[in-house]
Protein backbone atom coordinates (compact mmCIF):
# COMPACT_ATOMS: atom_id res chain seq x y z
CA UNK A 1 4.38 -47.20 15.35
CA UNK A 2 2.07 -44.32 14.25
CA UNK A 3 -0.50 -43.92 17.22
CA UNK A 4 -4.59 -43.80 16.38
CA UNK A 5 -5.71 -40.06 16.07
CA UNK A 6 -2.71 -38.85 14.46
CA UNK A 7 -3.24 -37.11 11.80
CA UNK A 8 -2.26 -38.88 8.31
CA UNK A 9 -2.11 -39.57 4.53
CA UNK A 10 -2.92 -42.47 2.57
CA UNK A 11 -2.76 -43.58 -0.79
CA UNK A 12 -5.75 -45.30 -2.74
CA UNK A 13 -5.35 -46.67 -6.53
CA UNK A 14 -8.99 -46.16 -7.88
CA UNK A 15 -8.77 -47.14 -11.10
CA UNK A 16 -6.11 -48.84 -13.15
CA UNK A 17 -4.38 -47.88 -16.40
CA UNK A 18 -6.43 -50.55 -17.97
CA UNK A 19 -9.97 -49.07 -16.69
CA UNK A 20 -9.53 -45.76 -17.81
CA UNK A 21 -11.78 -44.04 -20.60
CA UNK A 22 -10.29 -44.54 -23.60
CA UNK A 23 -11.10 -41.04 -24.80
CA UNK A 24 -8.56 -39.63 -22.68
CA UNK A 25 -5.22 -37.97 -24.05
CA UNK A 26 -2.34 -40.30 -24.05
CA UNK A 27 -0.24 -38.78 -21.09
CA UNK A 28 -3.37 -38.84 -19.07
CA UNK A 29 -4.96 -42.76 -19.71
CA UNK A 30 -1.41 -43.93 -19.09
CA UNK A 31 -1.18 -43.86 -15.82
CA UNK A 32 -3.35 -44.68 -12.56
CA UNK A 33 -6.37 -42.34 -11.55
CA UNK A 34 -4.88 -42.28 -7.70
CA UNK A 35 -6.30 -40.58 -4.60
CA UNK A 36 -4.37 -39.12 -1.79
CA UNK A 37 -6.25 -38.15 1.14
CA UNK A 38 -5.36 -36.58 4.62
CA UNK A 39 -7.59 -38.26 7.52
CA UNK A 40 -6.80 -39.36 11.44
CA UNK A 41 -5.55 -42.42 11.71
CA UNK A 42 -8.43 -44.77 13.32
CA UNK A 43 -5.85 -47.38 14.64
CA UNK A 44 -2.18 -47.46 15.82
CA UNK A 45 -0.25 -48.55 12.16
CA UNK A 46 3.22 -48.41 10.19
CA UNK A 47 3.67 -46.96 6.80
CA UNK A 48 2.80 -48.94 4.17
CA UNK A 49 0.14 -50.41 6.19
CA UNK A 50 -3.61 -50.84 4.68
CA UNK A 51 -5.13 -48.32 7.14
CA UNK A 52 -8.86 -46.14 7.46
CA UNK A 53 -8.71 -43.26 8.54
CA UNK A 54 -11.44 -40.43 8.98
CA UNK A 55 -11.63 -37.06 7.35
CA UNK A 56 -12.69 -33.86 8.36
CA UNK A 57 -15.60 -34.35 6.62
CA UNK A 58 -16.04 -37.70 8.78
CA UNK A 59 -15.62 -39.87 5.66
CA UNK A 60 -14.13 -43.14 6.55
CA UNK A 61 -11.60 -43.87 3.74
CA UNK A 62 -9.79 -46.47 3.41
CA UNK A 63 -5.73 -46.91 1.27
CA UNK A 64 -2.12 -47.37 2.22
CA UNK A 65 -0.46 -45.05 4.63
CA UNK A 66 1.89 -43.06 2.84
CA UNK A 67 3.07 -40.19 5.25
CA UNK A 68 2.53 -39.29 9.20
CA UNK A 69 1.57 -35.68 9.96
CA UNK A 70 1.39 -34.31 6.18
CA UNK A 71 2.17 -30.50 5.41
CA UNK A 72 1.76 -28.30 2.33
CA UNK A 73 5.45 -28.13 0.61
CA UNK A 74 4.04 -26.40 -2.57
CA UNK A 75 4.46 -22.61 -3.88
CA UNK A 76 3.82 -20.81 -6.58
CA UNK A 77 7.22 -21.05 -8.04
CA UNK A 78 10.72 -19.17 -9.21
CA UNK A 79 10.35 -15.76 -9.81
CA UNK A 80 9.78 -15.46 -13.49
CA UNK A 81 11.27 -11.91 -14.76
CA UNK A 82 8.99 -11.60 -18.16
CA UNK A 83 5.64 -11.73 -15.72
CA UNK A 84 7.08 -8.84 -13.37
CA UNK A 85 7.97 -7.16 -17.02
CA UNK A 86 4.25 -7.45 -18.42
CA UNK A 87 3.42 -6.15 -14.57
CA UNK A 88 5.03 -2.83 -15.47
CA UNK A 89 3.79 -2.34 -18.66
CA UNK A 90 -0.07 -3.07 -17.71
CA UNK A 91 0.45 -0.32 -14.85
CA UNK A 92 2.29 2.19 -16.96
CA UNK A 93 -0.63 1.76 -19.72
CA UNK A 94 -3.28 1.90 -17.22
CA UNK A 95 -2.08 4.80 -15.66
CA UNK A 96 -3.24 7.28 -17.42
CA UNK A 97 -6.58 5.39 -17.05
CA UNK A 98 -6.33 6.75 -13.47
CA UNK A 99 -5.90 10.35 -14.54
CA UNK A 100 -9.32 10.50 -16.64
């Protein structure tokens, strides 16, 4: 049981394949427009439960709870050698920028 207040994530379909514009590439008109959205939890639930919650805007939103006490897992990615390559050259060109 995931107590009220905690702090949460939820999951909201807003439109449907079928409902999107028609005018939008392919990749993007085939699948769901979804919403997540991080909010506490405005009564005790379980995941997968049809939940509101309130942001920290104080929106009350309302979708499936998908995840108890969220965190950021992105980054920015695997070193990529070429970009530390272009890196060099920019400050070895602009260097004599400094000097004038």
């Amino acid at each position: 049981m995931i107590k009220k207040h905690t702090f949460v994530q939820i999951y909201k379909n807003i439109l449907s394949r079928e409902n999107r514009a028609s005018n939008l590439p392919v990749d993007t008109k085939d699948v769901p427009f979804e919403m997540r959205v991080k909010g506490k939890l405005l009564h005790d639930a379980e995941i997968g439960d049809h939940v509101e919650i309130m942001t920290a805007s104080k929106r009350i939103e309302t979708g499936i709870l998908i995840f108890e006490e969220p965190y950021f897992s992105h980054s920015f990615g695997h070193f990529v050698q070429t970009l530390e390559d272009i890196k060099e050259i920019i400050l070895k060109e602009t260097e004599d920028l400094d000097n004038e």
